[in-house]
C-alpha atoms as a PDB file:
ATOM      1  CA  UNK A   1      31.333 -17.246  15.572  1.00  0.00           C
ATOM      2  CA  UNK A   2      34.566 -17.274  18.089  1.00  0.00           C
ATOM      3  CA  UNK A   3      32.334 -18.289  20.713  1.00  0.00           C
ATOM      4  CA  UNK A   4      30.056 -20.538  19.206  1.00  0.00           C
ATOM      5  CA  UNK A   5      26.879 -18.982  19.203  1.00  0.00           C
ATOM      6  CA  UNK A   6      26.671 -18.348  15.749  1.00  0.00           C
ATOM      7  CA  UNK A   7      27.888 -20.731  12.914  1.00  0.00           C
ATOM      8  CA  UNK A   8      29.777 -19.520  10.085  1.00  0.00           C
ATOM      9  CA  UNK A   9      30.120 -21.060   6.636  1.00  0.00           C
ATOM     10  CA  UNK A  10      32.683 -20.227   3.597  1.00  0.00           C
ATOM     11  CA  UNK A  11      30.798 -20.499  -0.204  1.00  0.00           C
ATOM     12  CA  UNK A  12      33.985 -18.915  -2.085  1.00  0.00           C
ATOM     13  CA  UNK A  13      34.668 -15.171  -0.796  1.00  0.00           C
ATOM     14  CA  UNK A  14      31.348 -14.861   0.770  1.00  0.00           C
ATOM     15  CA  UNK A  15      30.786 -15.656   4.321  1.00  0.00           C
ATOM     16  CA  UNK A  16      27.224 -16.787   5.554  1.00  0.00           C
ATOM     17  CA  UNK A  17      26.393 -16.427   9.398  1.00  0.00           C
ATOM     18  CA  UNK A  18      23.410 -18.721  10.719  1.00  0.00           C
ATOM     19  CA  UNK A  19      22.220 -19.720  14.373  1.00  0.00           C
ATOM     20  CA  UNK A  20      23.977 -22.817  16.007  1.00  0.00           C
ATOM     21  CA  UNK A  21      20.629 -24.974  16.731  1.00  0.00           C
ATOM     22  CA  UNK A  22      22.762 -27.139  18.235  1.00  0.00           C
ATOM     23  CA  UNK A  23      22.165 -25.089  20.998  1.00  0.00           C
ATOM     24  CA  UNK A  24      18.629 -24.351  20.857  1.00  0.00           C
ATOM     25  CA  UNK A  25      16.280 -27.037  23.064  1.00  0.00           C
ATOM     26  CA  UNK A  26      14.674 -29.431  20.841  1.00  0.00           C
ATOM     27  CA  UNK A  27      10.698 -29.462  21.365  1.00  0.00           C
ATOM     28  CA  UNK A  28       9.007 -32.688  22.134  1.00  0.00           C
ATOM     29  CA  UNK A  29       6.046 -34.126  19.911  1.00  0.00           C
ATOM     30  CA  UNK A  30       3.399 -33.098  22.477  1.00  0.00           C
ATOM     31  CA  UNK A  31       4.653 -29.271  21.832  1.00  0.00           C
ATOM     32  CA  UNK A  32       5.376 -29.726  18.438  1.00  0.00           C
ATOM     33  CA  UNK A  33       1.276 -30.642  18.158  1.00  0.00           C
ATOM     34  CA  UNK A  34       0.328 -27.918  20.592  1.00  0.00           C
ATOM     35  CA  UNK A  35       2.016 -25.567  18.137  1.00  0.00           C
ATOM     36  CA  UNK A  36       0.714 -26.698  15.023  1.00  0.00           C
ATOM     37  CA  UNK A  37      -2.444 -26.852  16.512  1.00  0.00           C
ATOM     38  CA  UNK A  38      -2.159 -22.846  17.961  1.00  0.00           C
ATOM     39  CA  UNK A  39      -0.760 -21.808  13.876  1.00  0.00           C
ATOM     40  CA  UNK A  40      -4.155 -23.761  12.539  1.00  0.00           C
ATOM     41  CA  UNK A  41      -6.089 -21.857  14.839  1.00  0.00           C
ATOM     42  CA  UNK A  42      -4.647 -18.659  14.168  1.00  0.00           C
ATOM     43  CA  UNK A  43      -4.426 -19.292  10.238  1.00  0.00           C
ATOM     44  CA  UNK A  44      -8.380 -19.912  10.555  1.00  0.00           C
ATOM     45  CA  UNK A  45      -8.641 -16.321  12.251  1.00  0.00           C
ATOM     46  CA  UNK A  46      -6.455 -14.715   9.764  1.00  0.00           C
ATOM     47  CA  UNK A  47      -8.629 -16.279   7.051  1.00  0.00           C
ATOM     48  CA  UNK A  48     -12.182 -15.167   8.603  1.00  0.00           C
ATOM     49  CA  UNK A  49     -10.266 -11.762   9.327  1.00  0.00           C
ATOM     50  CA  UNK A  50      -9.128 -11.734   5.319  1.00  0.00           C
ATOM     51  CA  UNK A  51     -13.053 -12.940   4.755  1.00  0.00           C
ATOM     52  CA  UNK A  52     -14.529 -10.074   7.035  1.00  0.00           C
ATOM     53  CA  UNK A  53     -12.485  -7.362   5.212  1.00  0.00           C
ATOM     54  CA  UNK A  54     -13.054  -7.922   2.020  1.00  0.00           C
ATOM     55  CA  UNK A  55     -17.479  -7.947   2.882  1.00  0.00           C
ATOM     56  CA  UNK A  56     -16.651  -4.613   4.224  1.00  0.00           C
ATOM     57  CA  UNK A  57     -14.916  -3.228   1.335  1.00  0.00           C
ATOM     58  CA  UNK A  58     -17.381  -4.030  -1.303  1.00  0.00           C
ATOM     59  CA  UNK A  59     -20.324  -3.061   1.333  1.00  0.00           C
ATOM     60  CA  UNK A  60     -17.996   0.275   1.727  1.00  0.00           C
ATOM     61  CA  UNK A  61     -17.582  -0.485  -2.484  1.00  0.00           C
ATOM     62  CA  UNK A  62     -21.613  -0.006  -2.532  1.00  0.00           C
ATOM     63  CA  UNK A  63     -22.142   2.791   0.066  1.00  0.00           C
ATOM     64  CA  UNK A  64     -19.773   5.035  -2.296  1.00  0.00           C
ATOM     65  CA  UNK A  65     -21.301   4.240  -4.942  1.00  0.00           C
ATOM     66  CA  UNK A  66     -24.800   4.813  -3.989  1.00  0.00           C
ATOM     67  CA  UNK A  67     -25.886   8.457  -3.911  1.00  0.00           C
ATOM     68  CA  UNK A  68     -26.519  10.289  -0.793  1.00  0.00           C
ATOM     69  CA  UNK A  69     -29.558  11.663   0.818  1.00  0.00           C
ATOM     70  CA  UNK A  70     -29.379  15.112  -0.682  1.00  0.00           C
ATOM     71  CA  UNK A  71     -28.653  13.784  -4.056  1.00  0.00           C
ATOM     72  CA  UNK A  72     -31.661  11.372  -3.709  1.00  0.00           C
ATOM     73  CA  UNK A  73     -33.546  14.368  -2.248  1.00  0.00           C
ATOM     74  CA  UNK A  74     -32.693  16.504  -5.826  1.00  0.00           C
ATOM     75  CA  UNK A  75     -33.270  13.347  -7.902  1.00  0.00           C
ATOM     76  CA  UNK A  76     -36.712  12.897  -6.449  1.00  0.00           C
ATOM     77  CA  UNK A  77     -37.438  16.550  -7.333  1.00  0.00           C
ATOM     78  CA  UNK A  78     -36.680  16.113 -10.402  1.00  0.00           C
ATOM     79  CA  UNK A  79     -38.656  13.059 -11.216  1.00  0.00           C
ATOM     80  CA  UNK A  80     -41.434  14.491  -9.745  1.00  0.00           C
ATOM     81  CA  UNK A  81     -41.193  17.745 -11.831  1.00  0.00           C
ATOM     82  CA  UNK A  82     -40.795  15.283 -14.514  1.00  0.00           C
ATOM     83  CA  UNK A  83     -43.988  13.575 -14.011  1.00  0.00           C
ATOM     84  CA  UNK A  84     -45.816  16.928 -13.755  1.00  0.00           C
ATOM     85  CA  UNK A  85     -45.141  17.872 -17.086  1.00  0.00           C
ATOM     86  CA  UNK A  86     -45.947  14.067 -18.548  1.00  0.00           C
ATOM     87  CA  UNK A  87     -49.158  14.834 -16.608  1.00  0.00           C
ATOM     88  CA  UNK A  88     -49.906  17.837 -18.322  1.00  0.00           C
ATOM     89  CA  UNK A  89     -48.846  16.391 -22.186  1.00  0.00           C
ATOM     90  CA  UNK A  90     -51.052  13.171 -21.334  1.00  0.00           C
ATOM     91  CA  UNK A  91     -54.038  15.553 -20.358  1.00  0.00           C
ATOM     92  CA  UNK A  92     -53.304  17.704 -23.569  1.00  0.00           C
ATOM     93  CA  UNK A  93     -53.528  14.524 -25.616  1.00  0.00           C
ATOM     94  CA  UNK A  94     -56.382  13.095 -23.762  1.00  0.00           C
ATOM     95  CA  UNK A  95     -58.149  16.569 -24.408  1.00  0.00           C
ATOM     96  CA  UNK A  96     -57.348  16.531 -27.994  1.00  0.00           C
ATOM     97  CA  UNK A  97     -60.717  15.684 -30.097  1.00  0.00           C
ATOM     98  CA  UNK A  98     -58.739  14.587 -33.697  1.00  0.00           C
ATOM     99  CA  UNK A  99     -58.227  11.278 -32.366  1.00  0.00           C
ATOM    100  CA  UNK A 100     -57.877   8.315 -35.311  1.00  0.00           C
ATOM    101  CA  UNK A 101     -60.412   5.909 -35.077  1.00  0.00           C
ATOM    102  CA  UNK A 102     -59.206   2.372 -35.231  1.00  0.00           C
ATOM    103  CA  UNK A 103     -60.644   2.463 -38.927  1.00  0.00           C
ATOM    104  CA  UNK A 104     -59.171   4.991 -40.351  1.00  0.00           C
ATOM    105  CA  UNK A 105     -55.487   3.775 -38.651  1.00  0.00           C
ATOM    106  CA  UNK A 106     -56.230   0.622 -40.225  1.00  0.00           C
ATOM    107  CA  UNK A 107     -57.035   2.025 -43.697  1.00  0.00           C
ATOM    108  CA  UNK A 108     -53.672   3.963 -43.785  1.00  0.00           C
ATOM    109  CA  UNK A 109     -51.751   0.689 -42.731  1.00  0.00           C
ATOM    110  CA  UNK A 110     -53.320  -1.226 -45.833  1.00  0.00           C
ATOM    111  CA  UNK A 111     -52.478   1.731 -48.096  1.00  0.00           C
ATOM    112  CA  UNK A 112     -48.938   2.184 -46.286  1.00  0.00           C
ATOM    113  CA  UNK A 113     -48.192  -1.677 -47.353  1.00  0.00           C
ATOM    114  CA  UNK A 114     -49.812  -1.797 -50.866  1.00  0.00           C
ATOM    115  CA  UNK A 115     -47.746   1.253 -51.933  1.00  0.00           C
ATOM    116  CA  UNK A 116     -44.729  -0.447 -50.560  1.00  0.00           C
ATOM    117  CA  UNK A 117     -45.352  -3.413 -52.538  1.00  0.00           C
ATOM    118  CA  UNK A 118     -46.067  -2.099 -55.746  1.00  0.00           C
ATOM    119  CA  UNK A 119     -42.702   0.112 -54.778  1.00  0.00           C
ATOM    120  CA  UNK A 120     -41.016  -3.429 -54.705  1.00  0.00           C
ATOM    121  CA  UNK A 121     -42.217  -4.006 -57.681  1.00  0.00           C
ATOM    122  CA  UNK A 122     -41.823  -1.793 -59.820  1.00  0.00           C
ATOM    123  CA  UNK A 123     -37.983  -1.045 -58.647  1.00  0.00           C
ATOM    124  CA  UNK A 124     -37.257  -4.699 -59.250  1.00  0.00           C
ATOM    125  CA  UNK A 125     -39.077  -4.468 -62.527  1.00  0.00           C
ATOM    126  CA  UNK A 126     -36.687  -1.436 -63.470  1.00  0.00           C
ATOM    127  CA  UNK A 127     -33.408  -3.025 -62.278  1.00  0.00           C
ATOM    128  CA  UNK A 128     -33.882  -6.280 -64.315  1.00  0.00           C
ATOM    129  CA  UNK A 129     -34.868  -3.882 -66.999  1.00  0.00           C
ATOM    130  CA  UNK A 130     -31.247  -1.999 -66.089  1.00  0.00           C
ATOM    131  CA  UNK A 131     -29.379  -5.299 -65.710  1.00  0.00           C
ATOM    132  CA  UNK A 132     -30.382  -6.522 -69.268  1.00  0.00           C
ATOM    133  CA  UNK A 133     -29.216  -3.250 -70.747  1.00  0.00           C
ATOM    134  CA  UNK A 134     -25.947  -3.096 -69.082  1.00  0.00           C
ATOM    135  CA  UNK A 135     -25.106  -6.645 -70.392  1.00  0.00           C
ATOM    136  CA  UNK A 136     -24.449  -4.968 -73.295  1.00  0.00           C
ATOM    137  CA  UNK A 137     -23.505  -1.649 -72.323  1.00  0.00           C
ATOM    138  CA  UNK A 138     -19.376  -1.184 -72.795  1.00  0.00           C
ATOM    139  CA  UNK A 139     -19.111   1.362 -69.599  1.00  0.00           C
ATOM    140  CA  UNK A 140     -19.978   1.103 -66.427  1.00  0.00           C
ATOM    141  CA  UNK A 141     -23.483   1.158 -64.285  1.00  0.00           C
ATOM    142  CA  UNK A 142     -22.640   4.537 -62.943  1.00  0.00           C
ATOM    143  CA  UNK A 143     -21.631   6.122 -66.021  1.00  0.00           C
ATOM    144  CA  UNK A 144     -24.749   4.651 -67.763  1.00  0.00           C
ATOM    145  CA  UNK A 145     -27.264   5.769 -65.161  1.00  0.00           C
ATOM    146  CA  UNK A 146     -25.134   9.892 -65.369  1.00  0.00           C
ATOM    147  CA  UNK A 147     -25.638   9.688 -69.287  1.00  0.00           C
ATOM    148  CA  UNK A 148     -29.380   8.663 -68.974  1.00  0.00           C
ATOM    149  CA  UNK A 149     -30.173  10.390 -65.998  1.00  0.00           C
ATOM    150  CA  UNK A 150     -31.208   7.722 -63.488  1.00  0.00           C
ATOM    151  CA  UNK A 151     -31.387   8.678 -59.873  1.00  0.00           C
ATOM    152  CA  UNK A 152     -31.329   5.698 -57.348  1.00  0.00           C
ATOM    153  CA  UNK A 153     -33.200   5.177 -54.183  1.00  0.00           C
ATOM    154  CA  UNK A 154     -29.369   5.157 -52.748  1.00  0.00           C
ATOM    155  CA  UNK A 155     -28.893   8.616 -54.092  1.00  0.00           C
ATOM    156  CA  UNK A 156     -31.032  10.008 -51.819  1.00  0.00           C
ATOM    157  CA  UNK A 157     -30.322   7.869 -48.991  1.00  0.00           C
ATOM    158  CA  UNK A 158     -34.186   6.164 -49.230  1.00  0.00           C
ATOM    159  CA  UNK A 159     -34.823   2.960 -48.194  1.00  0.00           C
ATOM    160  CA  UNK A 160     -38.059   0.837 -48.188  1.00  0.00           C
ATOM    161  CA  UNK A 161     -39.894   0.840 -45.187  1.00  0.00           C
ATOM    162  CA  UNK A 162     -39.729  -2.767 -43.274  1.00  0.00           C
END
């Protein structure tokens, strides 16, 4: 700072030392320009550089992920071990001679639904029956149904079929 190179400045006790650019040589336009125009070319490589990188680490991303030859190798022997036993049920089935004819599947459908209904029925019948009993009833539904003896469908966790 003696000398003059460097430039010193006071800001209470602390002491800050900075280059004198006093003594620098100032650039002209013409190599202001030439350097902007080198730090756009060079921020344009650092961005396809940046752009490059990250391609390879999600292609690296998806290489790790994927499984490897011998694993593929083990999977495949597996699936086809796999479809050898499907095989062998599908014959089994195919062999089978108690197939259900259309009919008959068709028969125990319409049974399957008319049961359902009249199931519908007749618990709706019974808990309006229930409801018009417990209108007058001083204790509560549960208590009623223990003293009478009423098991629910929800007792034994049964529900109507769809």
């Amino acid at each position: 700072a003696q000398q003059g190179r460097v430039r010193e400045k006071a800001y209470g006790k602390q002491k800050i030392y900075f280059a004198d650019q006093e003594q620098l040589p100032a650039a002209s336009d013409a190599e202001l320009r030439g350097l902007d125009g080198e730090i756009a070319a060079l921020s344009a490589k650092v961005q396809a550089l940046q752009q490059s990188c990250r391609q390879m680490e999600a292609e690296l991303k998806d290489l790790n992920s994927s499984m490897t030859t011998p694993e593929m190798a083990r999977e495949i022997e597996e699936l086809r071990k796999g479809c050898v036993t499907y095989v062998e049920k599908l014959e089994r089935i195919k062999a089978a001679t108690n197939h259900v004819t259309p009919e008959e599947k068709e028969k125990v459908c319409s049974e399957q639904k008319l049961y359902c209904k009249e199931w519908r029925r007749r618990k709706r019948m019974a808990t309006e029956l229930l409801d018009a009993i417990l209108e007058g009833y001083p204790k509560s539904k549960k208590q009623f149904f223990e003293e009478v003896g009423i098991e629910t469908d929800e007792d034994h966790n049964v529900t109507l079929p769809a």
